[in-house]
Every structure is written in C-alpha cells, then in structure tokens.
N, C-alpha and C. Protein backbone atom coordinates (compact mmCIF):
# COMPACT_ATOMS: atom_id res chain seq x y z
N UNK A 1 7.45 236.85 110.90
CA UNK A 1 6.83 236.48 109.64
C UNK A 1 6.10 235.15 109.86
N UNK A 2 4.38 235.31 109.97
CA UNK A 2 4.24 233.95 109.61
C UNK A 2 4.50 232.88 108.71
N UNK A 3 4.18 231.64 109.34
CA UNK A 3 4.45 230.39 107.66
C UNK A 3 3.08 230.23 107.42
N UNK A 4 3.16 229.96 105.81
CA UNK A 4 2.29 229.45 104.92
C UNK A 4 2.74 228.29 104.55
N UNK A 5 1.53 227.47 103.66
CA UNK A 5 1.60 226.36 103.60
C UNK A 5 1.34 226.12 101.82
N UNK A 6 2.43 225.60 101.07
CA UNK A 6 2.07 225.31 99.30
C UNK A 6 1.99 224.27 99.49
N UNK A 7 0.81 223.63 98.76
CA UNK A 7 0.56 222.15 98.24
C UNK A 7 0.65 222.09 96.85
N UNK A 8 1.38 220.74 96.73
CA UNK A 8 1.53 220.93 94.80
C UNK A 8 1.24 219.09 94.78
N UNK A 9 0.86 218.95 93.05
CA UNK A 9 1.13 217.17 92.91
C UNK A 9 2.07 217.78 91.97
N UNK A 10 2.71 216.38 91.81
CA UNK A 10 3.39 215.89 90.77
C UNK A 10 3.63 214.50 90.49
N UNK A 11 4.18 214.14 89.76
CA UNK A 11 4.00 212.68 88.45
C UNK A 11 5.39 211.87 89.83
N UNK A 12 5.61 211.00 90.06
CA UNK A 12 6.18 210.12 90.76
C UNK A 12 7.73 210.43 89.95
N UNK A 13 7.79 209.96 88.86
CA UNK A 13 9.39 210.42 88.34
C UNK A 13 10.23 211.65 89.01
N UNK A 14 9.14 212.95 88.63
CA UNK A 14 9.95 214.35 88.93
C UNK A 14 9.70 214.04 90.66
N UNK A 15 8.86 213.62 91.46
CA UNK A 15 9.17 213.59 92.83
C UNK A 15 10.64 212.88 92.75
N UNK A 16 10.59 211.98 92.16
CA UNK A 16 12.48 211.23 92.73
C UNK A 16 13.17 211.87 92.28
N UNK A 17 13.10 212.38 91.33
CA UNK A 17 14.26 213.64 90.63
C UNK A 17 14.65 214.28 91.77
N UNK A 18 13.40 215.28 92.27
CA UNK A 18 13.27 216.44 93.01
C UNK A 18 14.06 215.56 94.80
N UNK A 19 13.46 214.95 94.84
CA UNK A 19 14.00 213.84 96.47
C UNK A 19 15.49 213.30 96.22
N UNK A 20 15.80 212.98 94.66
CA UNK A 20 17.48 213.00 94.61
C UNK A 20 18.58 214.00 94.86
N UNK A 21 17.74 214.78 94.22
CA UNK A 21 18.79 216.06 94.10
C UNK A 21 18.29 216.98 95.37
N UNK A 22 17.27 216.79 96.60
CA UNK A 22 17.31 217.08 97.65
C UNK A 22 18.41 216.47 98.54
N UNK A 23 18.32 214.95 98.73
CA UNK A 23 19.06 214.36 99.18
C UNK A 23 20.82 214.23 98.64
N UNK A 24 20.79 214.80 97.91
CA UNK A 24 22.34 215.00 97.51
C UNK A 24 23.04 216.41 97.79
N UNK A 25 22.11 217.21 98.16
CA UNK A 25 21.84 218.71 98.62
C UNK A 25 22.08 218.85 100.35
N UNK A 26 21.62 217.31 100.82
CA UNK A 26 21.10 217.16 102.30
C UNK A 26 20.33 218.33 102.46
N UNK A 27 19.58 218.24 101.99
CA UNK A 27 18.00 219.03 102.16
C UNK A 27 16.92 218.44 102.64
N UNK A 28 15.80 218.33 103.08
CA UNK A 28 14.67 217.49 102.96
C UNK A 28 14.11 218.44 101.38
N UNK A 29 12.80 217.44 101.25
CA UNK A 29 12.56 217.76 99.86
C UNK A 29 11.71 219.56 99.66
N UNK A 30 11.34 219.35 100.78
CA UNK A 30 10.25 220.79 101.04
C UNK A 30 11.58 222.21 101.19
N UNK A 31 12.39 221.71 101.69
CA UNK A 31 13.55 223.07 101.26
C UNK A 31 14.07 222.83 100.05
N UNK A 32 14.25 221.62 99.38
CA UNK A 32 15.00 221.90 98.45
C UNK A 32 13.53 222.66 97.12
N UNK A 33 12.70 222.15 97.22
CA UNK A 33 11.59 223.02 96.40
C UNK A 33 11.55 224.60 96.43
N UNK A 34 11.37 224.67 98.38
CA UNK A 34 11.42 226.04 98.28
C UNK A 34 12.61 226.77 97.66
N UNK A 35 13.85 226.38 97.95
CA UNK A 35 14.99 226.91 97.46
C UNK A 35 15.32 226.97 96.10
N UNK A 36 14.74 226.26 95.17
CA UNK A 36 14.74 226.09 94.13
C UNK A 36 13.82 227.26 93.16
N UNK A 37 12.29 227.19 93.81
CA UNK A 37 11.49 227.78 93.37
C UNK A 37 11.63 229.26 93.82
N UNK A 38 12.27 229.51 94.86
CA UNK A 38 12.68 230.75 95.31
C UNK A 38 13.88 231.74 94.66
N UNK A 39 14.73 231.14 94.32
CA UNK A 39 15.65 231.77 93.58
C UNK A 39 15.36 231.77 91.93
N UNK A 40 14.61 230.97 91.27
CA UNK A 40 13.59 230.70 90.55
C UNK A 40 13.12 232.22 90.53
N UNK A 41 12.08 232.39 91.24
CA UNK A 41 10.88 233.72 91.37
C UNK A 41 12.02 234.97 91.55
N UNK A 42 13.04 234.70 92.04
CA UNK A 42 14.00 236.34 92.01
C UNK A 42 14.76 236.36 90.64
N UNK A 43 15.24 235.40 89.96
CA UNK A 43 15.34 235.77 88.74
C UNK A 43 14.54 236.38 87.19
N UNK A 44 13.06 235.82 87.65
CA UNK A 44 12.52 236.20 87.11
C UNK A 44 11.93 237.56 87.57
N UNK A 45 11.82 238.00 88.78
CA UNK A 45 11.48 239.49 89.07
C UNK A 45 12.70 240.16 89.05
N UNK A 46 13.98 239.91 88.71
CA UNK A 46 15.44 240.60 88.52
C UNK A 46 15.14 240.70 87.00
N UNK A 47 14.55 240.02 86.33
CA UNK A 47 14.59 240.17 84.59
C UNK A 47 13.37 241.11 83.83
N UNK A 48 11.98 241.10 84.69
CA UNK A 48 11.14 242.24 84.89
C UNK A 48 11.37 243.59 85.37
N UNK A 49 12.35 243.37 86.36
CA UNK A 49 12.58 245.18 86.88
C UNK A 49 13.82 245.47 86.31
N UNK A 50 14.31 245.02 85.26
CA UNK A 50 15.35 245.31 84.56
C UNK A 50 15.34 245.72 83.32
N UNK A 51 16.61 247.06 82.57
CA UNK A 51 15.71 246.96 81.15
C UNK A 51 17.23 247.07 80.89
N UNK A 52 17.66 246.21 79.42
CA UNK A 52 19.22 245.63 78.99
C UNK A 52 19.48 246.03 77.42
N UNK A 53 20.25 246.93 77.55
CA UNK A 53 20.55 247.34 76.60
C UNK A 53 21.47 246.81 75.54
N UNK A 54 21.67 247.06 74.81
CA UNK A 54 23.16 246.81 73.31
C UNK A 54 23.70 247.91 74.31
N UNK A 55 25.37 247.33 74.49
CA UNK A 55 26.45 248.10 75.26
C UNK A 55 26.88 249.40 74.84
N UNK A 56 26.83 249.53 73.19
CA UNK A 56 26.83 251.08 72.50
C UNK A 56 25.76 252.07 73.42
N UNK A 57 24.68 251.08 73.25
CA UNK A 57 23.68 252.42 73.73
C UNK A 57 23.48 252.92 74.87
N UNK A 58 24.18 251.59 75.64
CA UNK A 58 24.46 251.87 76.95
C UNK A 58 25.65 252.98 77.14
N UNK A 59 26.48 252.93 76.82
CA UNK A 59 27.95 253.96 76.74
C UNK A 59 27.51 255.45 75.99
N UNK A 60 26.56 255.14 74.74
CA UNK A 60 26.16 256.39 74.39
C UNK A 60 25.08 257.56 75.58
N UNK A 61 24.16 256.24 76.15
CA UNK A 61 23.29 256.73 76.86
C UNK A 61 23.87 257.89 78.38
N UNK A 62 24.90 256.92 78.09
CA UNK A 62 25.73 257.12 79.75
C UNK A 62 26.41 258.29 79.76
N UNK A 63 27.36 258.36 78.08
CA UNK A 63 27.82 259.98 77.99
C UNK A 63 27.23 260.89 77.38
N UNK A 64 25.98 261.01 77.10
CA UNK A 64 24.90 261.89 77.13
C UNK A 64 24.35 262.80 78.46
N UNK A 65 24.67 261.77 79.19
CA UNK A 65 24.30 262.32 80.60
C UNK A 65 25.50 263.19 81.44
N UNK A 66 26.37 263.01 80.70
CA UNK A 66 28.10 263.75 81.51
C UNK A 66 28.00 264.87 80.45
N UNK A 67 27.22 264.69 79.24
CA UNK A 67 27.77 266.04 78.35
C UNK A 67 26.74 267.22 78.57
N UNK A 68 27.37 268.33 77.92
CA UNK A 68 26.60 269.67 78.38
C UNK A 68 25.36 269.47 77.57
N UNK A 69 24.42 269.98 78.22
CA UNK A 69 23.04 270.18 77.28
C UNK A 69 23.09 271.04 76.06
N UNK A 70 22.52 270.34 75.16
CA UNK A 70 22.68 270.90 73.53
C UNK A 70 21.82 272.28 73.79
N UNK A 71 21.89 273.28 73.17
CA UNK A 71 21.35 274.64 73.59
C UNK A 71 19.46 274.78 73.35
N UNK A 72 19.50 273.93 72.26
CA UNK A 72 18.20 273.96 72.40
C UNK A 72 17.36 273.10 73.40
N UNK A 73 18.02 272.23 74.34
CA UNK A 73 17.43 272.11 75.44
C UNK A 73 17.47 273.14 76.60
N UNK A 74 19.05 273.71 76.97
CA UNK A 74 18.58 275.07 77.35
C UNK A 74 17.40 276.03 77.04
N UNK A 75 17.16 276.29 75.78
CA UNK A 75 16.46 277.11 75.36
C UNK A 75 14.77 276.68 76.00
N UNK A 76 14.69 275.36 75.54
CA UNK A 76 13.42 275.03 76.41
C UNK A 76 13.20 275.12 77.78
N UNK A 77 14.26 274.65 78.37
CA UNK A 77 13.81 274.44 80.20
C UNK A 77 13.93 276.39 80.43
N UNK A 78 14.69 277.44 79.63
CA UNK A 78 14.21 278.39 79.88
C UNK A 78 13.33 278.99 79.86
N UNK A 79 12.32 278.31 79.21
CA UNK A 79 10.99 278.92 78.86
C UNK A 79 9.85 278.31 79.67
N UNK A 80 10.15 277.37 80.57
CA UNK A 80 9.13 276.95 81.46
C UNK A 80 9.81 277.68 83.08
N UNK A 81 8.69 278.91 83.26
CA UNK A 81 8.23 279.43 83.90
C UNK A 81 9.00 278.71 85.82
N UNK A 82 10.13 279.34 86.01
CA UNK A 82 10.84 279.19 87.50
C UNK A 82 11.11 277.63 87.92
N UNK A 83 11.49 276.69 86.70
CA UNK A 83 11.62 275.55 86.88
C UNK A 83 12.96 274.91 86.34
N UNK A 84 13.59 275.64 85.62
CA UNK A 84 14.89 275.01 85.34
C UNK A 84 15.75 276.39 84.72
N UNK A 85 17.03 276.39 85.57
CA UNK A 85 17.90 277.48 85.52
C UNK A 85 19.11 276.71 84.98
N UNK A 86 19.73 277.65 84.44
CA UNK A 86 21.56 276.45 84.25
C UNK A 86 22.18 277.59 84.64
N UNK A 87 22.88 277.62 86.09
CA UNK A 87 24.04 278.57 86.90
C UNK A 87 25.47 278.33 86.35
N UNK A 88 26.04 279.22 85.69
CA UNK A 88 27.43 279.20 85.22
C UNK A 88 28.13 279.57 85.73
C-alpha cells in the first residue's frame, strides 16, 4: 500500500490540545490525528451501512422470518411461473 500525504491548518490552541493528548498517548502528533480521524471515519461509515431499529420491530421482524408463510403469500409465489415452490 502506498503512503499519501494530508495537509491540514489549524488555530495554535487545538494544535496543543491535539500535541497534548498525542504526547500523553506517546504518539507523535501525525499518528495521533491519523488515529483519531480514522476511527472517527469507521464510525461514521458503521452508522451509514447500518439500519437500527425499535427492539419490538426488531424481534417482530426476526419472528416473521422463522414463521410459516401466510397462505396468501403462498398463493402468490405460486403463480409466478417455475420460481417459487414450497416442498412439504
């Protein structure tokens, strides 16, 4: 994997923030950014590829899927043409 290179400014305060809490980390400051901003960017793509339900609907959703199909869904997937059978 090659490296790339981020350049950023910032205001002198948040640099000592960011260089304290590197140095209390024993980080230099460029890992503690990356590490920061990195786990940063996976929470927010863990909260995009995710979809969170109310726990009812989750439990309802869940034993919907263990229960037998209501007949009038049978009745449909029988009517589309060599694509859904239910073997008893």
């Amino acid at each position: 994997m090659g490296q790339e290179t981020i350049n950023m400014r910032t205001d002198s305060e948040r640099k000592r923030r960011l260089q304290t809490a590197a140095d209390l980390s024993h980080m230099s400051l460029s890992a503690f950014v990356l590490s920061a901003a990195d786990e940063r960017a996976q929470q927010v793509i863990d909260q995009q590829s995710a979809t969170t339900l109310p726990a009812h609907f989750y439990d309802d959703f869940f034993d919907s899927l263990t229960a037998p199909p209501a007949s009038t869904l049978i009745d449909a997937a029988g009517r589309l043409p060599g694509t859904v059978r239910r073997g008893d």
